[in-house]
N, C-alpha and C. Protein backbone atom coordinates (compact mmCIF):
# COMPACT_ATOMS: atom_id res chain seq x y z
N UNK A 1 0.86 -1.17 0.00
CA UNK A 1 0.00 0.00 0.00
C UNK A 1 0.90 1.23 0.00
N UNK A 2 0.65 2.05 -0.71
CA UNK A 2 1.43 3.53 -0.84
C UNK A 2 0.48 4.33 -0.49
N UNK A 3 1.06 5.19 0.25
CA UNK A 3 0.27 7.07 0.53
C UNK A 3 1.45 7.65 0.30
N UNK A 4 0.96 8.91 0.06
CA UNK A 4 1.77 10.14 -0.49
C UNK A 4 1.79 10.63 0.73
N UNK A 5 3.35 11.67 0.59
CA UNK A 5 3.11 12.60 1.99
C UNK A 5 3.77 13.92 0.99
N UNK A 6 3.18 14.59 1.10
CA UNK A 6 3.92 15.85 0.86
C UNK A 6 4.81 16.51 1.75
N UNK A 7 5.75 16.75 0.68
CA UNK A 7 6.99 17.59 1.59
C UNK A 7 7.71 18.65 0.99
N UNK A 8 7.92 19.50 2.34
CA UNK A 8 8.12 20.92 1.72
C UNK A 8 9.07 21.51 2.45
N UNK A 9 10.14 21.99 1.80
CA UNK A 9 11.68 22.32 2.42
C UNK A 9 11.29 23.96 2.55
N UNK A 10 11.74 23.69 3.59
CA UNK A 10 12.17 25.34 4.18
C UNK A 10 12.96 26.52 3.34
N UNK A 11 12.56 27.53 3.54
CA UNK A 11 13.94 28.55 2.15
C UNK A 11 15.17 28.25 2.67
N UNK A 12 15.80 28.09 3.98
CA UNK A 12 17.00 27.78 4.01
C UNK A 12 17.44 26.72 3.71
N UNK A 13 16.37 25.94 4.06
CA UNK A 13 17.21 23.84 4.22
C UNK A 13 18.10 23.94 2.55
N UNK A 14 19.44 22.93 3.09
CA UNK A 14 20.05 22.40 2.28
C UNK A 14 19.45 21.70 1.24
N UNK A 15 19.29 21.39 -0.46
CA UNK A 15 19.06 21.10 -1.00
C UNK A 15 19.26 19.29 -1.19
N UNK A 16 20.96 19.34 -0.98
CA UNK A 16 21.77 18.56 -0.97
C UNK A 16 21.11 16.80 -0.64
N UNK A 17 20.38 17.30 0.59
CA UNK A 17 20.00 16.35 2.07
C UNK A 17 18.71 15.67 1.63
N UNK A 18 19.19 14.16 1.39
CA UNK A 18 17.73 13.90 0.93
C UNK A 18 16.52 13.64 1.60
N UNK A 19 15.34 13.85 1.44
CA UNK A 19 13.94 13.58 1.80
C UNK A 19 13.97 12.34 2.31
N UNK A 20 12.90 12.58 2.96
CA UNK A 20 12.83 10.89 4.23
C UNK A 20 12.98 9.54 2.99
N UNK A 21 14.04 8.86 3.23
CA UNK A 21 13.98 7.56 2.81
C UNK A 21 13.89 6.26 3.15
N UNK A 22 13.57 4.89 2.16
CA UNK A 22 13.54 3.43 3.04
C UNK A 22 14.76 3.02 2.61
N UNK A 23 15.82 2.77 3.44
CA UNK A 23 16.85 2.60 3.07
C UNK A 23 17.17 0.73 2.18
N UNK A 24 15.97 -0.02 2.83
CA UNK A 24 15.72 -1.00 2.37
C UNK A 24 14.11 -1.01 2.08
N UNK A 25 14.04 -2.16 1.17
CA UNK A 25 12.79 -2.85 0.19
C UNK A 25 11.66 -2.91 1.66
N UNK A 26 12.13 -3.67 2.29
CA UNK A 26 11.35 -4.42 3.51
C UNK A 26 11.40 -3.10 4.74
N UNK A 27 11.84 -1.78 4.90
CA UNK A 27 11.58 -1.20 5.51
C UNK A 27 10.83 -0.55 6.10
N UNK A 28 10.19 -0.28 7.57
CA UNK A 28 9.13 0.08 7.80
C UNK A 28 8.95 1.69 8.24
N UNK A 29 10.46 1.85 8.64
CA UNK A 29 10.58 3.51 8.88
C UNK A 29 12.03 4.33 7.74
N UNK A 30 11.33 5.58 7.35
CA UNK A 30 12.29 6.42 6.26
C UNK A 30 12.68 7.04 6.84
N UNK A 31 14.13 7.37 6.73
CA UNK A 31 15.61 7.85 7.55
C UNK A 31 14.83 9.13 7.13
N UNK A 32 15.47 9.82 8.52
CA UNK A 32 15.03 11.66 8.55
C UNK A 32 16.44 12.33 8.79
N UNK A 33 16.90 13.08 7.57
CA UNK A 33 18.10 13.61 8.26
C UNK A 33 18.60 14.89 8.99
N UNK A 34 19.33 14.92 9.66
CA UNK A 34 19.37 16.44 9.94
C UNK A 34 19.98 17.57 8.71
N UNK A 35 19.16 18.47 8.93
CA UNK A 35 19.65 19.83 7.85
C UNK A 35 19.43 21.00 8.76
N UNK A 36 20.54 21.39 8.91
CA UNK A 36 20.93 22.38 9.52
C UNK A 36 20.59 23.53 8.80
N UNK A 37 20.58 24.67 9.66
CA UNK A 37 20.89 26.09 9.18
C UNK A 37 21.80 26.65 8.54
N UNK A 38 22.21 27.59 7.58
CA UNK A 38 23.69 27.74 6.83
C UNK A 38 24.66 28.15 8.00
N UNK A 39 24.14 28.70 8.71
CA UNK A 39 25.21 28.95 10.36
C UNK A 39 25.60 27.68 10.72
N UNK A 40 24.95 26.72 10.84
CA UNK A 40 25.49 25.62 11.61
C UNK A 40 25.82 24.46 10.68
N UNK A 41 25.43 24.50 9.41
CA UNK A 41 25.90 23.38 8.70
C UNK A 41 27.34 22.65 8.97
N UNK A 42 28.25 23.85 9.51
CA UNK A 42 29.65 23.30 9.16
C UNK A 42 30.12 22.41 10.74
N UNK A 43 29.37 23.09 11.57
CA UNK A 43 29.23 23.04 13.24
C UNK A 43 28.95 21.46 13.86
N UNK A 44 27.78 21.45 12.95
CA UNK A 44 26.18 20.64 13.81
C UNK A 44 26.35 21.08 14.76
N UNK A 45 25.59 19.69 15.72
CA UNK A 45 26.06 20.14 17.16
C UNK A 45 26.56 18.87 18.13
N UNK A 46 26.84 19.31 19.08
CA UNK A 46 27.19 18.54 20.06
C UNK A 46 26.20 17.94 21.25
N UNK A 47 25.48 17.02 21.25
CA UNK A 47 25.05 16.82 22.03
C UNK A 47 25.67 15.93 23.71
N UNK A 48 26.05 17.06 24.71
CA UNK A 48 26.57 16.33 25.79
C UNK A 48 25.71 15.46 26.56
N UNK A 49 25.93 14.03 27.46
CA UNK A 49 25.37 13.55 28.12
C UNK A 49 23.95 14.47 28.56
N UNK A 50 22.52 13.57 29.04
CA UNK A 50 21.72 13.72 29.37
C UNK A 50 20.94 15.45 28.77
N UNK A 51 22.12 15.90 27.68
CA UNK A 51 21.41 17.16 26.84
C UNK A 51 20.18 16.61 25.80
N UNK A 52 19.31 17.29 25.88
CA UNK A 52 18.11 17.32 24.33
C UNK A 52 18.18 18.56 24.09
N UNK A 53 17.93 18.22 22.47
CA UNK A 53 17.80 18.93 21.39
C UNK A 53 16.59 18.84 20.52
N UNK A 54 16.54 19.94 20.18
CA UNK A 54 15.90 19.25 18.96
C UNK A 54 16.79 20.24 17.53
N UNK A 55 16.57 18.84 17.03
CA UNK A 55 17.15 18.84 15.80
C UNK A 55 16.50 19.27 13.82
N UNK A 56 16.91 20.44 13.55
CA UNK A 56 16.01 20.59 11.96
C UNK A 56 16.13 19.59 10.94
N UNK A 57 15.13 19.30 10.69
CA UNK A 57 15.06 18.78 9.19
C UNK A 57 15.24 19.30 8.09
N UNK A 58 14.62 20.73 8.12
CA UNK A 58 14.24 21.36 7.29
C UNK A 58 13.20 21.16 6.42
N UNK A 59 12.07 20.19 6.98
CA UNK A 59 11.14 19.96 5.98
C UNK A 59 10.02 20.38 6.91
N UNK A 60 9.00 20.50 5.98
CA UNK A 60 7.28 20.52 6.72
C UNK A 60 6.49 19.65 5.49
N UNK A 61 5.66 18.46 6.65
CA UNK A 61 5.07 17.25 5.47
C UNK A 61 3.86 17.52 5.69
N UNK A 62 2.91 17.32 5.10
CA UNK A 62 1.48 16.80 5.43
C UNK A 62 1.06 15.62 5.04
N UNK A 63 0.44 15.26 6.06
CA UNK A 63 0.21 13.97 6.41
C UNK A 63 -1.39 13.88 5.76
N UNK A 64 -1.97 12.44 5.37
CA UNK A 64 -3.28 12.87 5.05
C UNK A 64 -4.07 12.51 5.99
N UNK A 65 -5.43 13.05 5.78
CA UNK A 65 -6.42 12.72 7.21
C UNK A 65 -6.44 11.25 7.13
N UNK A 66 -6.30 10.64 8.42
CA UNK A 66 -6.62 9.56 8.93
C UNK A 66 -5.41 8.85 8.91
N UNK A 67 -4.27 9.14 8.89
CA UNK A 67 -3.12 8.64 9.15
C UNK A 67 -2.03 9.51 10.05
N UNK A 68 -0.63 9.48 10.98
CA UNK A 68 -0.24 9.89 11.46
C UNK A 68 1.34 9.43 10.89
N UNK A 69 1.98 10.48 11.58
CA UNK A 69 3.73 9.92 10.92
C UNK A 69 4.58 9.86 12.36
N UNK A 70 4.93 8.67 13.06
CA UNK A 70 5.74 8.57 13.93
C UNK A 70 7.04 8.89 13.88
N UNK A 71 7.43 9.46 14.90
CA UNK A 71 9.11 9.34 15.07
C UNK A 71 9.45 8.57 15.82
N UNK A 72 10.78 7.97 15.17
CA UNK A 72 11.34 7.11 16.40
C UNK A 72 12.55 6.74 16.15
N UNK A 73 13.47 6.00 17.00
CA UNK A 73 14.67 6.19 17.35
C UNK A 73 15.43 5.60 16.31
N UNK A 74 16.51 5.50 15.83
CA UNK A 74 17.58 4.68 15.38
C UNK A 74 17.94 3.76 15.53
N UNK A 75 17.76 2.09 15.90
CA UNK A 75 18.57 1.51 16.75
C UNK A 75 19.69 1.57 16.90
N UNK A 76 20.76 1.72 15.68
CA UNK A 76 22.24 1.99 16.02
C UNK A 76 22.53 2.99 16.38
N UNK A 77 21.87 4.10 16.62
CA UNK A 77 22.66 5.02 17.37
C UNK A 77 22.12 4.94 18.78
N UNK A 78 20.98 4.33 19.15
CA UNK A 78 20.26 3.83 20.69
C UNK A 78 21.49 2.95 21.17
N UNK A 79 21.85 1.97 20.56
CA UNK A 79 22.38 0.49 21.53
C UNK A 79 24.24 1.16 21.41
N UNK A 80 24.49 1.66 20.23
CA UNK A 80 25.89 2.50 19.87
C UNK A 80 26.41 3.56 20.92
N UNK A 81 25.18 4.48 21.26
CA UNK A 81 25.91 5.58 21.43
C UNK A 81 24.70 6.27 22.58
N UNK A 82 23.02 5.47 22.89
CA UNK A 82 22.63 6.20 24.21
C UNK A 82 21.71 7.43 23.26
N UNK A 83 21.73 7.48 21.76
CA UNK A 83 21.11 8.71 21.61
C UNK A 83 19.44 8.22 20.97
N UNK A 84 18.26 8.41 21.83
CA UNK A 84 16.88 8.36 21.56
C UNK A 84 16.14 9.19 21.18
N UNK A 85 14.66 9.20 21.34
CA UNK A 85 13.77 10.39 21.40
C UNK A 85 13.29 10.11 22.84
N UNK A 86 13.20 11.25 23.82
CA UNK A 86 12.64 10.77 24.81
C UNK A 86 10.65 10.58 24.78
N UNK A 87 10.49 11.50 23.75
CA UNK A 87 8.89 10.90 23.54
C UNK A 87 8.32 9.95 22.63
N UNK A 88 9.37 8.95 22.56
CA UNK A 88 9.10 7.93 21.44
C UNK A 88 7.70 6.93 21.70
N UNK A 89 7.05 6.52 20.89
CA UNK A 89 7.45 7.45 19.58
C UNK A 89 7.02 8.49 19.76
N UNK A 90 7.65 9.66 18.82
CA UNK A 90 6.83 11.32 18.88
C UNK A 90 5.40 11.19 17.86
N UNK A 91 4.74 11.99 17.47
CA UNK A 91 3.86 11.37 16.83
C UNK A 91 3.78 13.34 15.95
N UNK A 92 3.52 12.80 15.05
CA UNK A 92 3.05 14.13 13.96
C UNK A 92 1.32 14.30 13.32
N UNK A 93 0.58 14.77 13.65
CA UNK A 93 -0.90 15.09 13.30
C UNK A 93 -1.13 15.15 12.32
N UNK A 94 -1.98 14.83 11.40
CA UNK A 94 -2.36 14.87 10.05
C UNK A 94 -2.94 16.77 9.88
N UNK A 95 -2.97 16.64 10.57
CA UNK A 95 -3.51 18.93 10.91
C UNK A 95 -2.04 19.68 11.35
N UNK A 96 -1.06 19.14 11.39
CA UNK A 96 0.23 19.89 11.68
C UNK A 96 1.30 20.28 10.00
N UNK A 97 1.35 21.49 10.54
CA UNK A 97 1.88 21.95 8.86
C UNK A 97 3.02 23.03 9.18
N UNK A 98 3.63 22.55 10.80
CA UNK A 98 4.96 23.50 11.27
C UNK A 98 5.76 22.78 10.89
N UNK A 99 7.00 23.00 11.36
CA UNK A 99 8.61 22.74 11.07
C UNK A 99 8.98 21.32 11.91
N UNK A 100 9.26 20.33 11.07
CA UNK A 100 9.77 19.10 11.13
C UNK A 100 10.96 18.45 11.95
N UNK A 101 10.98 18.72 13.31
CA UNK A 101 11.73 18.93 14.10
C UNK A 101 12.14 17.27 14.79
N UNK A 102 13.14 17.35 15.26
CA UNK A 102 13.53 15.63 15.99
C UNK A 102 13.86 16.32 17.22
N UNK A 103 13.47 15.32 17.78
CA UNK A 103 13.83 15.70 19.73
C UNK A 103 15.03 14.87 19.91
N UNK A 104 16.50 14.95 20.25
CA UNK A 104 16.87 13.91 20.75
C UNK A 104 17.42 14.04 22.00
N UNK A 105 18.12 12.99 22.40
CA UNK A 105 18.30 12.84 24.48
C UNK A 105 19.60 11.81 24.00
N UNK A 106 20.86 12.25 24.64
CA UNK A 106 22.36 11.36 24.78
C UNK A 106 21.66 11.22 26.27
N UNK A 107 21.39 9.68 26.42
CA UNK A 107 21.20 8.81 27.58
C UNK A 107 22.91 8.27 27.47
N UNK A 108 23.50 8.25 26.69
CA UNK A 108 25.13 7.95 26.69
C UNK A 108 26.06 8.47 27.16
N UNK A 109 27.22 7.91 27.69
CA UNK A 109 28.30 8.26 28.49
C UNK A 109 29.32 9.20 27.78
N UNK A 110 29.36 9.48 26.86
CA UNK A 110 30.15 10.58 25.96
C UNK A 110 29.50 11.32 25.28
N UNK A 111 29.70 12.56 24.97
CA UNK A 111 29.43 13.54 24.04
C UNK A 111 29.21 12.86 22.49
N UNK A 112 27.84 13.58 21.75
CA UNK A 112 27.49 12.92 20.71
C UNK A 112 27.79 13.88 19.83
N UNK A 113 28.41 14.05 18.66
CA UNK A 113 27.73 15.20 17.74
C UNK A 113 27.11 14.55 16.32
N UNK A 114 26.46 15.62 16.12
CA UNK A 114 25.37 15.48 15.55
C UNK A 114 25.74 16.26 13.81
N UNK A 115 25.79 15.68 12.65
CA UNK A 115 26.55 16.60 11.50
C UNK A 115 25.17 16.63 10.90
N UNK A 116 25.89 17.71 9.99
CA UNK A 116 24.59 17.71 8.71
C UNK A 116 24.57 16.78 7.94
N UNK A 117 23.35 16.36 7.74
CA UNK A 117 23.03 15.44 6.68
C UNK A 117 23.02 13.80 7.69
N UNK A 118 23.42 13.85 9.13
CA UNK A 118 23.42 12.86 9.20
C UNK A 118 22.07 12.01 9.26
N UNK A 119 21.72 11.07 9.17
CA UNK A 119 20.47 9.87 9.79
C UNK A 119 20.05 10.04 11.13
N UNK A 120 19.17 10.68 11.77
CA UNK A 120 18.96 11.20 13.22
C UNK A 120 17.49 10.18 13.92
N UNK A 121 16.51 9.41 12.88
CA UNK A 121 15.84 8.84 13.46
C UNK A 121 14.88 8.52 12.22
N UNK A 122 13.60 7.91 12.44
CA UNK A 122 13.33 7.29 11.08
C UNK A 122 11.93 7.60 11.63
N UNK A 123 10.72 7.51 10.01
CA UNK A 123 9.42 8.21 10.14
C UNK A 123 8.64 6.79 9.69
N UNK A 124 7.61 6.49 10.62
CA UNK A 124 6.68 5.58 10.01
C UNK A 124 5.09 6.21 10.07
N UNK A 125 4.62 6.11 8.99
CA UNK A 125 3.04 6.21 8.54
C UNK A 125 2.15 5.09 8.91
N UNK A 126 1.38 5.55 10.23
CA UNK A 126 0.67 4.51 10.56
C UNK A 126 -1.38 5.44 10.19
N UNK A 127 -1.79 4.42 10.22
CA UNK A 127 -3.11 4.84 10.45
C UNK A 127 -4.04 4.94 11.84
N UNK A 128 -4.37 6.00 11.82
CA UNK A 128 -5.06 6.75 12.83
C UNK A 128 -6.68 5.94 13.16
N UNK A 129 -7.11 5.70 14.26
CA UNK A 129 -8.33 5.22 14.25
C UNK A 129 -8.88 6.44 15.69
N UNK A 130 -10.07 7.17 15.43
CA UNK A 130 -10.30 8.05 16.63
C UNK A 130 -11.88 7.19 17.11
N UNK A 131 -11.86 7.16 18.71
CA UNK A 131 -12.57 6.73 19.24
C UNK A 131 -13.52 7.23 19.61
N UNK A 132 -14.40 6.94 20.04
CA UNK A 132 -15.83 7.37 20.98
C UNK A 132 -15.21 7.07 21.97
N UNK A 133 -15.53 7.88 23.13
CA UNK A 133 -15.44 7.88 24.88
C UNK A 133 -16.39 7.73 25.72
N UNK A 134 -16.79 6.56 25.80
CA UNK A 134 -18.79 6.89 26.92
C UNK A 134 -18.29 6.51 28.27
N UNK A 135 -18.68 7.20 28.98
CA UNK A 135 -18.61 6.90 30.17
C UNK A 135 -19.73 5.88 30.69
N UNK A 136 -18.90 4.98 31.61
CA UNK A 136 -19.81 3.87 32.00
C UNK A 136 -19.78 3.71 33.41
N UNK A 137 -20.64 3.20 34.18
CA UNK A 137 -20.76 3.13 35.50
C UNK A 137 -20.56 1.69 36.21
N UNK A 138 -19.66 0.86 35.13
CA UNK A 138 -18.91 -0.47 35.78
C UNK A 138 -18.43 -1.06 34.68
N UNK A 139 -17.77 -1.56 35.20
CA UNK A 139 -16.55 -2.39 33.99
C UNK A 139 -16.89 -4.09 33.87
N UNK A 140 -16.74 -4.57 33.27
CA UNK A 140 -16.96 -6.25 33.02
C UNK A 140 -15.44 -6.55 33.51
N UNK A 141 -15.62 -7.94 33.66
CA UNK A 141 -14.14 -8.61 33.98
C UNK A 141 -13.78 -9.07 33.25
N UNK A 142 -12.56 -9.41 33.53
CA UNK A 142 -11.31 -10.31 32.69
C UNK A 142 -10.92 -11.11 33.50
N UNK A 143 -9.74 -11.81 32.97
CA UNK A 143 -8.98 -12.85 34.19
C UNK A 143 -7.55 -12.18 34.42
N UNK A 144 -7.32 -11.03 34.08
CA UNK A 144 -6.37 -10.38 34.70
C UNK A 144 -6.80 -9.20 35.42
N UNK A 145 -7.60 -9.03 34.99
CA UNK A 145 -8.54 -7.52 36.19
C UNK A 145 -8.24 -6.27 36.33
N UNK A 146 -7.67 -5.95 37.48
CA UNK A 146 -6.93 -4.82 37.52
C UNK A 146 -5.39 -4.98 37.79
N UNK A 147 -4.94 -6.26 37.44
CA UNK A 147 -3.76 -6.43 37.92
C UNK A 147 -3.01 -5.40 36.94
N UNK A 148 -1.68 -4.47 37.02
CA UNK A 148 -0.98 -3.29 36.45
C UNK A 148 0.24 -4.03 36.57
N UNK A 149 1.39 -3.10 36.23
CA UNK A 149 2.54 -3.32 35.84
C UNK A 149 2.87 -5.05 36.93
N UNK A 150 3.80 -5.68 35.86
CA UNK A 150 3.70 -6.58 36.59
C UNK A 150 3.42 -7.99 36.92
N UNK A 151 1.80 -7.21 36.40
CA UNK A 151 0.85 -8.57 37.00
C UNK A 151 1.00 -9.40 36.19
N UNK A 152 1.44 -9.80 35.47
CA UNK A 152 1.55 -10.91 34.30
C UNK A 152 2.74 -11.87 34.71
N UNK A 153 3.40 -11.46 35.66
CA UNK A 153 4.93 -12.34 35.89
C UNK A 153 6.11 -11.63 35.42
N UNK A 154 7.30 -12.49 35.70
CA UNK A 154 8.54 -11.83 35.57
C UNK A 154 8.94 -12.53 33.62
N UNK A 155 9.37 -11.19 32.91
CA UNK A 155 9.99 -11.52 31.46
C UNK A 155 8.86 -11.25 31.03
């Protein structure tokens, strides 16, 4: 299944830097890279231990109604180097038409930096389902109940 997303570069963003891609056939999230400002292109940045950022894309997408575009982490730079999103996934609104931003967090023991153009986290298009909310005045059971974190056993 294909959907379109439209995408739309900023007057500054680098040209260069390509648009979200699947780096493989079987892929489920398209690499987002960073594109810096012409000030900082040469710079990036440095992200020190337990610092967030957020990071430019330089793009603004629209999403279509009834679908959403997740952000989420890298694994090789998570298990490598400590660098996540701390609101993973982040989630993007099909009604949002601001600036394409990555949050990230060095949970890692050394200083990260961050270049232009690099791979900073990857975008998946999921579909949106919105609910009804009724309020009810008792719940049916299960055979786990109210048991919470936990209750299921250890692993």
């Amino acid at each position: 299944m294909s959907t379109v997303i439209e995408v739309f570069r900023e007057d500054w963003a680098d040209l260069d830097i390509a648009l979200p891609a699947y780096a493989t056939a079987g892929a489920a999230g398209a690499d987002l890279r960073a594109n810096f400002p012409p000030e900082e292109r040469d710079t990036g940045i440095i992200l020190q231990p337990m610092d967030r950022r957020i990071v430019p894309t330089g793009l603004r997408v629209a999403i279509p109604e009834g679908f959403e575009m997740q952000i989420r982490p890298r694994s090789g730079l998570a298990l490598k180097h400590g660098i996540t999103l701390p609101n993973t996934p982040g989630t993007i609104d099909s009604d949002y038409r601001g600036p394409l931003g990555v949050l990230l967090v060095n949970f890692g023991a050394e200083p990260f930096p961050v270049a232009h153009g690099d791979r900073i986290a990857q975008a998946i298009i999921a579909p949106v389902v919105q609910a009804e909310f009724h309020l009810v005045h008792e719940m049916g059971e299960t055979a786990r109940g109210g048991g919470g974190f936990g209750s299921t056993g250890v692993g």
